[in-house]
Protein backbone atom coordinates (compact mmCIF):
# COMPACT_ATOMS: atom_id res chain seq x y z
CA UNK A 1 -3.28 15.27 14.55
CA UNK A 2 -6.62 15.94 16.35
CA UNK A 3 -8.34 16.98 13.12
CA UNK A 4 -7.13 13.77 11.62
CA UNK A 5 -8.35 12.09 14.55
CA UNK A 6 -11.86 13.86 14.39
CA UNK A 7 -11.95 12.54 10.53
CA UNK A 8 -10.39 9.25 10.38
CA UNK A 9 -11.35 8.11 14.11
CA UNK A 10 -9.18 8.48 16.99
CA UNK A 11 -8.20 4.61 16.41
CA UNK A 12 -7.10 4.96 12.86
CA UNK A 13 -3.58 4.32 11.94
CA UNK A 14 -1.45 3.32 8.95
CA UNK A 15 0.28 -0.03 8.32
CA UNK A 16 1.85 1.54 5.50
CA UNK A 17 3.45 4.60 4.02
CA UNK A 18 4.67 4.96 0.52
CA UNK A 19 7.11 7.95 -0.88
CA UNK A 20 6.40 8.92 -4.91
CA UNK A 21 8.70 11.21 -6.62
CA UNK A 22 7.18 12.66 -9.39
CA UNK A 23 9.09 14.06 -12.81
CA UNK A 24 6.68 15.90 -14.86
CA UNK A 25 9.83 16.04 -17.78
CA UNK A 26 10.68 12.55 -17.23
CA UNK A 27 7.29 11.92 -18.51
CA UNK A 28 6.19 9.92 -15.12
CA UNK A 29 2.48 9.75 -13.85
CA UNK A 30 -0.04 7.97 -11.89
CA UNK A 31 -2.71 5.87 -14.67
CA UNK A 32 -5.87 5.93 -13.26
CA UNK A 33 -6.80 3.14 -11.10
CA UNK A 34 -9.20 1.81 -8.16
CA UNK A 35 -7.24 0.58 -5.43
CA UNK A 36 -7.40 -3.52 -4.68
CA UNK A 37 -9.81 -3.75 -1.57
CA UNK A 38 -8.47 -7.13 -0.34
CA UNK A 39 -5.20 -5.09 0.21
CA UNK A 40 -6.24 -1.31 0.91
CA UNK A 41 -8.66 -0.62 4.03
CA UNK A 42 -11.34 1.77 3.65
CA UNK A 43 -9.63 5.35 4.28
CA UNK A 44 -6.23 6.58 2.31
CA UNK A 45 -4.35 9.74 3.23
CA UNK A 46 -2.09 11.71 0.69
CA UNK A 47 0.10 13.99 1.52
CA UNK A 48 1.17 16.49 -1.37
CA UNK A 49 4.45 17.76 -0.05
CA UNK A 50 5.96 19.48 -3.58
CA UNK A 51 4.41 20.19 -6.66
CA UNK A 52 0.20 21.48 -7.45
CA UNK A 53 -1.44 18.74 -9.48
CA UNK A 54 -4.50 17.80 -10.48
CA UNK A 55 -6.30 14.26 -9.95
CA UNK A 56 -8.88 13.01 -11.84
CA UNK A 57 -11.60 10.71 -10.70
CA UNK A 58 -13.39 8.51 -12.86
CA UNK A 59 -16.52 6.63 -11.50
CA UNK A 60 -16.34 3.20 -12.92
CA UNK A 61 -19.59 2.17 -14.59
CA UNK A 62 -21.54 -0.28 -12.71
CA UNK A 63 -19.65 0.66 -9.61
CA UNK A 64 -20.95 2.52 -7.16
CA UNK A 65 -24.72 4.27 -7.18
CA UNK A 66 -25.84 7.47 -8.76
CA UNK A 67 -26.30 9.30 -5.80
CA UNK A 68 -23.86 9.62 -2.78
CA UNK A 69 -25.48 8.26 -0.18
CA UNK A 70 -26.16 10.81 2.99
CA UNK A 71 -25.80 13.77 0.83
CA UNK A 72 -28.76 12.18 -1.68
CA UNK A 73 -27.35 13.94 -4.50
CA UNK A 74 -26.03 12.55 -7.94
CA UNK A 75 -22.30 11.34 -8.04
CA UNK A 76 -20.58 12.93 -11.03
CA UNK A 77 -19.00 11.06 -13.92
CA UNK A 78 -15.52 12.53 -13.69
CA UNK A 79 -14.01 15.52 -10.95
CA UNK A 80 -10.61 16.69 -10.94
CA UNK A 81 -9.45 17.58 -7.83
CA UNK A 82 -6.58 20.37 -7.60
CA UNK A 83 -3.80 19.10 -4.75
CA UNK A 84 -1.57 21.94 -3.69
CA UNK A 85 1.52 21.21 -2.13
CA UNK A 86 1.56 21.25 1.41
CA UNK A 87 -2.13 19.65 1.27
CA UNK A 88 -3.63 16.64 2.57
CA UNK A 89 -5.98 14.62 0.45
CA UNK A 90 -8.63 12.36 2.48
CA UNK A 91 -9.99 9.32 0.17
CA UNK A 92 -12.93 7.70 1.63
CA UNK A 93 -16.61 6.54 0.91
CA UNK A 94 -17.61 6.46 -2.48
CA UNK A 95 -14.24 8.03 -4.25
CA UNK A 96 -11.96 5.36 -2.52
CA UNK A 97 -13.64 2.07 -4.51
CA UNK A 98 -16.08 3.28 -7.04
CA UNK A 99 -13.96 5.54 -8.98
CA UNK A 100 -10.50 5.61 -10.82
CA UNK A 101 -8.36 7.85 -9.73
CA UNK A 102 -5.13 8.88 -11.46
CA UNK A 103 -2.87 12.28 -12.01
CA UNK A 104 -1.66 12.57 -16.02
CA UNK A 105 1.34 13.91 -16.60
CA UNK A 106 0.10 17.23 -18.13
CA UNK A 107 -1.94 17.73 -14.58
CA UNK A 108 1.61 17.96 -12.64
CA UNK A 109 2.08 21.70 -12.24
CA UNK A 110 5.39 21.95 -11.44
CA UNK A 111 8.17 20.01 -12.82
CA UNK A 112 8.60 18.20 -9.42
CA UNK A 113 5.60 16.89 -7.63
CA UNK A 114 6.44 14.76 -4.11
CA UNK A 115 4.14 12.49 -1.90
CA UNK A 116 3.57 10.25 1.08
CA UNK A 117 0.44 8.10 1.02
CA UNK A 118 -0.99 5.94 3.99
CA UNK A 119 -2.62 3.58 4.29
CA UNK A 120 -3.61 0.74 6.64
CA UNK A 121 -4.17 -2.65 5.17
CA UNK A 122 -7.45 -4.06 4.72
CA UNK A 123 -6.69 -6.83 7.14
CA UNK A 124 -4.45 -6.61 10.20
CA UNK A 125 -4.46 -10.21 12.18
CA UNK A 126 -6.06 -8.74 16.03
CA UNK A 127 -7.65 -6.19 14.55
CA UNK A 128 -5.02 -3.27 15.19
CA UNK A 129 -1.05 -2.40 14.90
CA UNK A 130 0.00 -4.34 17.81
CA UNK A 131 -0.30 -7.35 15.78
CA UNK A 132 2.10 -5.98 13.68
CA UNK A 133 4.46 -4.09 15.85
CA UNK A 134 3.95 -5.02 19.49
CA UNK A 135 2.40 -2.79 22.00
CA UNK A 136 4.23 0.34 20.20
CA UNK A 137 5.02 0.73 16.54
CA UNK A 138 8.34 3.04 17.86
């Protein structure tokens, strides 16, 4: 929790939360996509809790710039990222909008891959949870 604090912000928290089940022999996946900004805020957590797999980014042409910003280096065309279960995965900055990102079947490395991803909704009327849940989302 404090090193998600550190990275996210110490204000950060999700409005949502959804549970994938992943069949690798069932022939399910996640097709590369970038993630509707009018509905997804700027930071997305992923939690691989069963099952290594491998996502794929894909930087969307005319999206984005060739160079990351801060780190003033160019942005690659495609990275696959390996996601071990038991991992988190932190999407934010340049990955989150300006590339596609998607796991293909063949990538899931076990024949059962699970997952939780958060996120918290691009707008929240106030400006934080308790316009959603009251003073305490419990």
């Amino acid at each position: 929790r404090e090193m998600a604090g550190f990275l996210l912000g110490a204000d950060w928290l999700p409005t949502e939360a959804n549970a994938i089940d992943y069949r690798r022999q069932r022939g399910h996946f996640l097709g590369a996509h970038l993630d509707d900004r009018s509905l997804s805020g700027a930071i997305l957590v992923n939690l691989c809790l069963a099952g290594d797999s491998v996502m794929t980014y894909t930087r969307e042409r005319g999206k984005g710039t060739p160079t990351s910003g801060a780190l003033s280096r160019p942005l690659p065309e495609h990275e696959r990222v390996h996601l071990p279960r038991r991992s988190a995965q932190i999407q934010l900055g340049p990955c989150r909008f300006h590339f596609t990102h998607g796991i293909a079947n063949e990538d899931l490395m076990h024949d059962r891959r699970v997952s939780i991803t958060f996120r918290r909704g691009a707008y929240v009327p106030g400006g934080g949870p308790e316009a959603l849940w009251g003073s305490s989302p419990l």
